[in-house]
Protein backbone atom coordinates (compact mmCIF):
# COMPACT_ATOMS: atom_id res chain seq x y z
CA UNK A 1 104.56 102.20 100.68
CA UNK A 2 101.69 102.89 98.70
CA UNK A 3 100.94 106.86 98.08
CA UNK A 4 98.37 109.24 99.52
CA UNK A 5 96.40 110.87 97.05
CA UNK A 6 93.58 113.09 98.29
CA UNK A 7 90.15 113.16 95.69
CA UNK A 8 88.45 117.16 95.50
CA UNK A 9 85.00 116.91 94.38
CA UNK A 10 84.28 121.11 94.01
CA UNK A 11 80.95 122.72 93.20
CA UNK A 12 83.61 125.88 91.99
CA UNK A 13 86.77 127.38 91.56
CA UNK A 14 86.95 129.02 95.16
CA UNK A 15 85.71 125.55 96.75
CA UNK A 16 88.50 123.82 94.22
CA UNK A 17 91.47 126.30 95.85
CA UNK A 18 90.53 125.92 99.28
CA UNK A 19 91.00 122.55 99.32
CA UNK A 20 94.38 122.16 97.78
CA UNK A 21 96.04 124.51 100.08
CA UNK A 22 94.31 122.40 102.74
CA UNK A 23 96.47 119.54 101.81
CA UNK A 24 99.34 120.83 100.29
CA UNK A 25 101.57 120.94 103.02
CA UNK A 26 100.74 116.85 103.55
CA UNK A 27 100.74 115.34 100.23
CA UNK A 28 102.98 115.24 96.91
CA UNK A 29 99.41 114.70 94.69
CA UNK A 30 95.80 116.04 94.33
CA UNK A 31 93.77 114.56 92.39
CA UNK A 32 90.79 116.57 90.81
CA UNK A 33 87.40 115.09 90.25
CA UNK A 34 85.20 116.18 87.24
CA UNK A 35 82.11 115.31 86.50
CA UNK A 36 79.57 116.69 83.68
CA UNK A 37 75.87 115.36 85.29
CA UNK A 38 75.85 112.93 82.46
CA UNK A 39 78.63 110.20 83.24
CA UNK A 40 77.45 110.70 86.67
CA UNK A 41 74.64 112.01 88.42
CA UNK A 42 76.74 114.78 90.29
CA UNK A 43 78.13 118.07 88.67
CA UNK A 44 81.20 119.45 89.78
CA UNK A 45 83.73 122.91 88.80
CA UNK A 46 85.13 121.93 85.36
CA UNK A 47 86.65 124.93 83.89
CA UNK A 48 90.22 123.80 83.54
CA UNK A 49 91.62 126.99 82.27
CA UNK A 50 91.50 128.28 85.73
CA UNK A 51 93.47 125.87 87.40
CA UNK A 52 96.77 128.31 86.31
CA UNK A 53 95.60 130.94 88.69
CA UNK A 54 96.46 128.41 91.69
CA UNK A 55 99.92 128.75 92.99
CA UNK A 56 100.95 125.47 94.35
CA UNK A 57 103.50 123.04 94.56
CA UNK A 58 101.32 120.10 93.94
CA UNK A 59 101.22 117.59 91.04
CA UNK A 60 97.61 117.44 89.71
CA UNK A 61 95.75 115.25 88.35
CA UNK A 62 92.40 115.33 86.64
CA UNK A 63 89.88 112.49 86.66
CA UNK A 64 87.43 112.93 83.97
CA UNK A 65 83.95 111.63 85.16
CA UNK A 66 82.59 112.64 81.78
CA UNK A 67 81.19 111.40 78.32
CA UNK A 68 82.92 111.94 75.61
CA UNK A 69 86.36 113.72 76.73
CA UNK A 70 87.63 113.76 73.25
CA UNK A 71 85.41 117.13 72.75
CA UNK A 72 87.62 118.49 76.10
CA UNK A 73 90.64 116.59 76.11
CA UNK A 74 93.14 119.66 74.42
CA UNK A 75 91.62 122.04 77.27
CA UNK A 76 93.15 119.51 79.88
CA UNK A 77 96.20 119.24 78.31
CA UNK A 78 96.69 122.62 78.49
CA UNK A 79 95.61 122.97 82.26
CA UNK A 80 98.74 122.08 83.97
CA UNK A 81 98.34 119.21 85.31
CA UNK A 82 100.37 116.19 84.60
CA UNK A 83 98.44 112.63 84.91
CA UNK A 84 94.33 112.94 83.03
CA UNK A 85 92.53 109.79 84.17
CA UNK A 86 89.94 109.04 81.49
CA UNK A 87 87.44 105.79 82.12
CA UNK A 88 87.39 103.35 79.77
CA UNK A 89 83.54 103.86 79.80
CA UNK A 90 83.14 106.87 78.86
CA UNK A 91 84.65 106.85 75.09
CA UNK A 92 85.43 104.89 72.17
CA UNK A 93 88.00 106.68 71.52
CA UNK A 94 90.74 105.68 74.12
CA UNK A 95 93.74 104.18 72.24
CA UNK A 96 93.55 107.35 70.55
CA UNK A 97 93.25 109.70 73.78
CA UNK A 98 96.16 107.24 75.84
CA UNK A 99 98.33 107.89 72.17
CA UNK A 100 97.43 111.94 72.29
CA UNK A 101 98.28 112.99 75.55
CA UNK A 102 101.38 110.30 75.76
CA UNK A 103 102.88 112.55 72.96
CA UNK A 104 102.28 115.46 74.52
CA UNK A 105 104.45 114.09 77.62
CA UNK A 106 101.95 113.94 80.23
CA UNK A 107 101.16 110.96 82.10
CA UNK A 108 98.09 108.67 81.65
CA UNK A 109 95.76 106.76 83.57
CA UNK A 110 92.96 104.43 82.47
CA UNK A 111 89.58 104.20 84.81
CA UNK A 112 87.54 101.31 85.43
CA UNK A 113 84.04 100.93 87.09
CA UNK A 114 83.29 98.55 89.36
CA UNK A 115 81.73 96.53 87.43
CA UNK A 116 84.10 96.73 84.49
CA UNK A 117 86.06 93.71 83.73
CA UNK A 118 89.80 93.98 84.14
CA UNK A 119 90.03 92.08 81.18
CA UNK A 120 89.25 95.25 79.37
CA UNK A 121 92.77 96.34 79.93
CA UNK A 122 94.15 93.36 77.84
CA UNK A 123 91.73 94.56 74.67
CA UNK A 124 92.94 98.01 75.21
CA UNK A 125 96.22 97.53 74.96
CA UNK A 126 95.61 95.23 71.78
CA UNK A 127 93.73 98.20 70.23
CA UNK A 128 94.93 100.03 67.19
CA UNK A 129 97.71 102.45 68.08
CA UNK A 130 100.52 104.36 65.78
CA UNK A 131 102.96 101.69 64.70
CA UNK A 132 105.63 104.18 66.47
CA UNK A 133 103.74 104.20 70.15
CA UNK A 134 104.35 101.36 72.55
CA UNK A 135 100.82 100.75 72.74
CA UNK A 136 101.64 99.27 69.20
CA UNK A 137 104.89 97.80 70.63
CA UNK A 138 102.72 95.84 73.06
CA UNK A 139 100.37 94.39 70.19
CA UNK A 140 102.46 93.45 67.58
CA UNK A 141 105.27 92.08 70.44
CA UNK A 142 108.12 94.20 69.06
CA UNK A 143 110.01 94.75 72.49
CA UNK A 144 113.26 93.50 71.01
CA UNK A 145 115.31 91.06 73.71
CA UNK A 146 112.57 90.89 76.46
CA UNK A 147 110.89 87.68 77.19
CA UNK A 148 107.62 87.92 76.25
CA UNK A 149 106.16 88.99 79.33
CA UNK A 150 108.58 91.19 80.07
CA UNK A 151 108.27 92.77 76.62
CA UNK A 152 104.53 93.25 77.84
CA UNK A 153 105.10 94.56 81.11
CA UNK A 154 107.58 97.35 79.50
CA UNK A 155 105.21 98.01 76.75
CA UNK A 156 102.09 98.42 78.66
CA UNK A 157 104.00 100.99 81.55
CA UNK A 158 105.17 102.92 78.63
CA UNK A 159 101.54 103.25 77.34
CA UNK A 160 99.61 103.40 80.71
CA UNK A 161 100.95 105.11 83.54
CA UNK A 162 98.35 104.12 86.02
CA UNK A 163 95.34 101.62 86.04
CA UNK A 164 92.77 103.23 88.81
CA UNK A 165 90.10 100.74 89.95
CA UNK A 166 87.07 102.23 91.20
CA UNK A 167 86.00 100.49 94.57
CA UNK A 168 82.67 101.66 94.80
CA UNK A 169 79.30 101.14 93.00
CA UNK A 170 78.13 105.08 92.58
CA UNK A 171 81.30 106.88 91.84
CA UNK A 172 81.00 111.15 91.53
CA UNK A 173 80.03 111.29 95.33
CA UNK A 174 82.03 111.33 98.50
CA UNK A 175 81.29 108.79 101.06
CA UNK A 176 80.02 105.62 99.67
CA UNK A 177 81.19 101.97 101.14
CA UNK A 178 84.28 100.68 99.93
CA UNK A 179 82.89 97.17 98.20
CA UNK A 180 85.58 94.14 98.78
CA UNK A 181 85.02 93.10 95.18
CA UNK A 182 88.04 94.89 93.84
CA UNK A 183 90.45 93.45 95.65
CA UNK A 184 90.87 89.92 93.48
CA UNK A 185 91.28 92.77 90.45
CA UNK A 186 93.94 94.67 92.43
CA UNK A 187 95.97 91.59 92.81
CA UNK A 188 95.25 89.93 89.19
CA UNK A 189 96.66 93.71 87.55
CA UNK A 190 99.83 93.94 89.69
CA UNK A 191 100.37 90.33 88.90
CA UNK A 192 100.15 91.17 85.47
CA UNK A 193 101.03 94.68 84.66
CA UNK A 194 103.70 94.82 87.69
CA UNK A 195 105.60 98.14 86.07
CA UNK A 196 102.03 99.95 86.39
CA UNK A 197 100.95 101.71 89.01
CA UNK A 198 97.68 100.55 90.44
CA UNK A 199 95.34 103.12 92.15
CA UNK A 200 92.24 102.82 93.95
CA UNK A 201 89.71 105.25 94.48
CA UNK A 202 86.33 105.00 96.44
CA UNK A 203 85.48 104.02 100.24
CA UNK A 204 89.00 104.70 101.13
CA UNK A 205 89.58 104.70 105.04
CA UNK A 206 92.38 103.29 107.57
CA UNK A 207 90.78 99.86 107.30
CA UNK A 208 90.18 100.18 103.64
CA UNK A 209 93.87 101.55 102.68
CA UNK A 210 95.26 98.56 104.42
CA UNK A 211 93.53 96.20 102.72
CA UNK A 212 94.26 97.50 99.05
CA UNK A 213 97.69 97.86 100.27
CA UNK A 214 97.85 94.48 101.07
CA UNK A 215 96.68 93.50 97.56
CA UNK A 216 99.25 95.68 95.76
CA UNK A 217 97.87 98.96 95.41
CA UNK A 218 100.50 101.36 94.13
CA UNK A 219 98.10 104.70 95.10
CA UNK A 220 94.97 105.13 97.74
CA UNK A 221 92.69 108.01 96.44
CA UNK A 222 90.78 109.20 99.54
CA UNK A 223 87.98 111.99 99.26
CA UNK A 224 85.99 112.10 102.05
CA UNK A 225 88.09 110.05 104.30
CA UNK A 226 90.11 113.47 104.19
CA UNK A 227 87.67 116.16 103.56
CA UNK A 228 84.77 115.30 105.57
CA UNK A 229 87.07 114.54 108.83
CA UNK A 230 87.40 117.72 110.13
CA UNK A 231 90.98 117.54 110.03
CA UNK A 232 92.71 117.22 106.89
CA UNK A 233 96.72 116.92 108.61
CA UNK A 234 95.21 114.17 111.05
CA UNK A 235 93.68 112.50 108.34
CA UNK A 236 96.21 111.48 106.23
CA UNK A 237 98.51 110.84 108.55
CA UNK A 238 96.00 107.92 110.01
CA UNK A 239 95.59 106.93 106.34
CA UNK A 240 99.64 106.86 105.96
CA UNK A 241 100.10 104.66 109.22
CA UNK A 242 97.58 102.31 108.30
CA UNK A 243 99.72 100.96 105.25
């Protein structure tokens, strides 16, 4: 069964720690949503040194809404959290980033817009990488006795943890309509890239979860299907019964 993962858009720190001990109890994952004004129109808290002050049993996860992360990229890594979800838009340097905080031994994830191609993931994982990192594995084919897809499909999971596919137009905001275009994407990357989790964030609701379910979603990130429903418990648990 695909996994819950509730999206925090906070204005601040106090806003930010409210809403994870909302959820705690409910979910294994949070996932944190920063944005600088720039990458999108909305600012939210982005101060990760704070995030050590929270006591909680949650894994987090950061999803950087931002240009440029490279300039904030060692800040996250030291946060405490243990996926960063970087969009593919928002850099040129992403083989490098994917390579840097692989080494460090947290997981990564690799955003797409909307209106991003999924064939972006293929160039990506052709990119230049280390000759040591599996990203380079996956270019030069060097996945000793695996077929060649398989030798892919191994290469690419140990490079990319998670593919998240946007499934709205405006992302940074809570509440807009979930747009029916990313399913055919959901179902051509877990065709593909079967060992990598797919996630999709963005107009995520009980009839929304169940159709990216259907189309091989791995992970549902809901923000204000959760937040904005006046009951955070009953809210996931509709979300969970619905896949």
């Amino acid at each position: 069964m695909p996994e819950i993962i509730p999206a925090i858009i906070a204005k601040d720190f106090l806003e930010l720690e409210k809403k994870i001990k909302l959820i705690e109890p409910y979910v294994n994952w949070v996932q944190l949503d920063v944005s600088d004004g720039k990458f999108t129109t909305m600012k939210t808290w982005n101060s990760p040194g704070e995030l050590k002050q929270i006591d909680t049993k949650l894994n987090l996860e950061v999803h950087l809404m931002i240009f440029e992360p490279e300039k904030e990229i060692d800040k996250w890594i030291n946060s405490g959290v243990k996926r960063i979800l970087i969009h593919y838009e928002s850099t040129e340097q992403l083989p490098d980033l994917i390579e840097k905080i692989k080494n460090i031994g947290l997981e990564v994830g690799v955003v797409l817009n909307l209106q991003t191609p999924i064939e972006v993931v293929d160039e990506l994982l052709a990119g230049p990488f280390d000759s040591a990192s599996p990203t380079a594995m996956l270019r030069s084919g060097n996945n000793n006795d695996l077929l060649p897809e398989q030798g892919d499909e191994v290469a690419a999971s140990k490079a990319i943890d998670v593919i998240q596919l946007m499934g709205i137009s405006e992302i940074g905001y809570y509440g807009h309509p979930f747009s029916d275009r990313v399913i055919p994407k959901i179902f051509s990357l877990k065709a593909k890239y079967s060992n990598v989790k797919i996630a999709v964030d963005g107009g995520i609701n009980s009839e929304t979860a169940q159709k990216a379910a259907q189309a091989g979603a791995d992970i549902l990130v809901a923000g204000s299907a959760v937040f904005e429903s006046g009951d955070a418990r009953k809210a996931i648990e509709e979300l969970k019964q619905s896949i």
